[in-house]
Protein backbone atom coordinates (compact mmCIF):
# COMPACT_ATOMS: atom_id res chain seq x y z
CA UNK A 1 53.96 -5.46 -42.11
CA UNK A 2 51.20 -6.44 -39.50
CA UNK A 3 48.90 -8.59 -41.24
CA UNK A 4 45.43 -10.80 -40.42
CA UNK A 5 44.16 -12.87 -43.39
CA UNK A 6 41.16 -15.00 -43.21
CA UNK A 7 40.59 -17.96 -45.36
CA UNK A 8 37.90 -20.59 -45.74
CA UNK A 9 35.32 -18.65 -47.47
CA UNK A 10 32.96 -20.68 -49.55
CA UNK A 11 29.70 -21.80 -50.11
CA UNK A 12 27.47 -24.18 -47.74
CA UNK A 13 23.62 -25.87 -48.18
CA UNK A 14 21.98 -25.01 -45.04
CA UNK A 15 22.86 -27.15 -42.31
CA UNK A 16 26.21 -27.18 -43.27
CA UNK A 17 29.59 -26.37 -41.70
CA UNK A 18 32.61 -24.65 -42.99
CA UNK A 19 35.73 -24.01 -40.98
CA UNK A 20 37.74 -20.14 -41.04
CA UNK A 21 40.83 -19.39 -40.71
CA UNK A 22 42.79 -16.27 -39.42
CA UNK A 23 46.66 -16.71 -39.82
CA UNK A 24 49.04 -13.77 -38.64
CA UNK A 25 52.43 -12.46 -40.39
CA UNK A 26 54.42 -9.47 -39.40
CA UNK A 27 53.78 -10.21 -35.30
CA UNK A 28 53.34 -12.77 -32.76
CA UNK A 29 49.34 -13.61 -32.20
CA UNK A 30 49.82 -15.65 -29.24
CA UNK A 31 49.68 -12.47 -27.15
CA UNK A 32 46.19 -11.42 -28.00
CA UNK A 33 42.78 -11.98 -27.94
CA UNK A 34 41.42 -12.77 -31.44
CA UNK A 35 37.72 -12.07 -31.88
CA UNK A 36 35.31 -12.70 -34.79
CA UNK A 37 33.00 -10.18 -36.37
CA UNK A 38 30.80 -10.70 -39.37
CA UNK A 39 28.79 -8.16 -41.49
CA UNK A 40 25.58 -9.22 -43.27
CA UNK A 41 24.32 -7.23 -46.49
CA UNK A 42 22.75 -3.82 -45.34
CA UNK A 43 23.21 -4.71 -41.59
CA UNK A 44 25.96 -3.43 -38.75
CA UNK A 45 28.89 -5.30 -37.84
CA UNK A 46 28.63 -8.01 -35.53
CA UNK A 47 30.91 -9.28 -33.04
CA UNK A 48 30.09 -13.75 -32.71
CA UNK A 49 32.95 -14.86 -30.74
CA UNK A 50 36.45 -14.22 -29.14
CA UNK A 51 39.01 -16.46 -27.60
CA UNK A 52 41.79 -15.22 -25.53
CA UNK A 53 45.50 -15.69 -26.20
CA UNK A 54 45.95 -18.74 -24.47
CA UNK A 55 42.87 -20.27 -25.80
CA UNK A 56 41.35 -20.97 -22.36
CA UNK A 57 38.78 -18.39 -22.64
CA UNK A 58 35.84 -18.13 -25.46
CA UNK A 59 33.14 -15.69 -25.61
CA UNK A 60 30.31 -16.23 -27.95
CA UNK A 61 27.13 -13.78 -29.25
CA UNK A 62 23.72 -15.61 -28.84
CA UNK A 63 23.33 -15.65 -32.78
CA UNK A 64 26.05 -18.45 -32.99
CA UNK A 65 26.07 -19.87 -28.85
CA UNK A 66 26.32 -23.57 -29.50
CA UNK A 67 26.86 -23.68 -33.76
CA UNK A 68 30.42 -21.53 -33.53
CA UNK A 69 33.70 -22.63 -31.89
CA UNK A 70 36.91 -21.06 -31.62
CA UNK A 71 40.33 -22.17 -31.63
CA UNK A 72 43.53 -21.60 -31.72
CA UNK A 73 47.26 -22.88 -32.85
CA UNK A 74 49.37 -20.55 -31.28
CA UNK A 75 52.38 -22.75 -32.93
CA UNK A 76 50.78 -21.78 -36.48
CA UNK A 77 50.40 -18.49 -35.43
CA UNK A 78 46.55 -18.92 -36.79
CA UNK A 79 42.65 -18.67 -35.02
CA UNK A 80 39.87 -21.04 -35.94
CA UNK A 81 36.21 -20.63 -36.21
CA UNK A 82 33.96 -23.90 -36.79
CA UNK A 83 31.04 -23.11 -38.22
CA UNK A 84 28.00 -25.66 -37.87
CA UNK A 85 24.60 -25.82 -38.25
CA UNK A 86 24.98 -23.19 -40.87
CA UNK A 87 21.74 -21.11 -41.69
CA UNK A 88 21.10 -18.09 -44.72
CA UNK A 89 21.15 -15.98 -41.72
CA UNK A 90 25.08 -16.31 -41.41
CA UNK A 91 25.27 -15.48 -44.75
CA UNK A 92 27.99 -12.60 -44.20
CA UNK A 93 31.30 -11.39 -44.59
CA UNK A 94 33.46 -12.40 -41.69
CA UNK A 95 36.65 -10.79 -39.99
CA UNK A 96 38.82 -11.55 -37.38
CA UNK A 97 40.64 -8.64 -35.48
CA UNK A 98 43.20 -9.16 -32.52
CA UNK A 99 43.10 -7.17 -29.58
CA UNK A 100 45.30 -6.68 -26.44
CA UNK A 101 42.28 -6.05 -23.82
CA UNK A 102 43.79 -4.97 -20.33
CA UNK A 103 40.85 -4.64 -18.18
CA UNK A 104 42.80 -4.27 -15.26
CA UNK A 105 46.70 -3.82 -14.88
CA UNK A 106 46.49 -6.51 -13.35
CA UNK A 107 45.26 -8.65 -15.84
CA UNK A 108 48.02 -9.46 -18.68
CA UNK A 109 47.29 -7.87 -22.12
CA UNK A 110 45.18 -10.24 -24.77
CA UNK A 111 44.09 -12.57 -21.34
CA UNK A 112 40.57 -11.57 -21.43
CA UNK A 113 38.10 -11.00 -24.36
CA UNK A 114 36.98 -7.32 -24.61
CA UNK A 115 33.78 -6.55 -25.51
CA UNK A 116 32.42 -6.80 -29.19
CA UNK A 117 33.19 -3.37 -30.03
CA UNK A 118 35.49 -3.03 -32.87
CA UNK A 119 37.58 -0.21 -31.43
CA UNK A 120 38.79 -2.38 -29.11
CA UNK A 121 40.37 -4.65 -31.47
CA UNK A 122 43.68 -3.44 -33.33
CA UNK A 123 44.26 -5.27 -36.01
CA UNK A 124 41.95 -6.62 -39.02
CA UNK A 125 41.65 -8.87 -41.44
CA UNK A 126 40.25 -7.73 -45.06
CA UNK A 127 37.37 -10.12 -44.60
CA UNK A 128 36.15 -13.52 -46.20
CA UNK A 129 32.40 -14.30 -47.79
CA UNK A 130 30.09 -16.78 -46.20
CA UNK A 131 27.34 -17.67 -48.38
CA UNK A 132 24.61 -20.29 -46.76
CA UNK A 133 21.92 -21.16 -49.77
CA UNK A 134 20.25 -24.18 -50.67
């Protein structure tokens, strides 16, 4: 069974930092792009970052430029995302998805973040809670 499960989820002062985790079963992650997504209470999903499957490529949203970071252990078969500088406004539930983005044929599959729209990512994760509060 093809699964994504994040882990980390806690609670964090403001100013804070709190690492996630995204670990794979069922297939091999090192052949795709992982992205991020979080969705605050009564607000759309939001795509914050991606990194490709090699790890040499990361893509962030403005909301988290410069506070985020992705990695990746491609030998633990698990994605990172280093939160810092934590604020109420990241107070959300975050996913990762994996996606095998081809832009071109001649580009190999998972080499290149899509775009942050969730049909472009295959594979979810149930979600973990992110609560920032003093």
């Amino acid at each position: 069974q093809l699964q994504l499960v994040e882990s980390g989820e806690g609670l964090v002062q403001p100013g804070g930092s709190l690492r996630l985790s995204c670990a794979a079963s069922g297939f091999s992650l090192d052949t795709y792009a992982v992205g991020w997504f979080r969705q605050a209470p009564g607000k759309d999903v939001e795509g914050i970052s991606c990194i490709n499957n090699n790890g040499g490529n990361t893509k962030y949203a403005d909301s988290v430029k410069g506070r985020f970071t992705a990695s990746r252990d491609n030998a633990k078969n698990t994605v990172y995302l280093q939160m810092n500088s934590l604020t109420p406004e990241d107070t959300a539930v975050y996913f990762c998805a994996a996606s095998l983005f081809q832009p071109i044929i001649e580009a190999r599959p998972g080499s290149v973040c899509p775009p942050f729209q969730r049909s472009r990512y295959r594979h979810w994760g149930q979600g973990t809670q992110v609560t920032v509060s003093p």
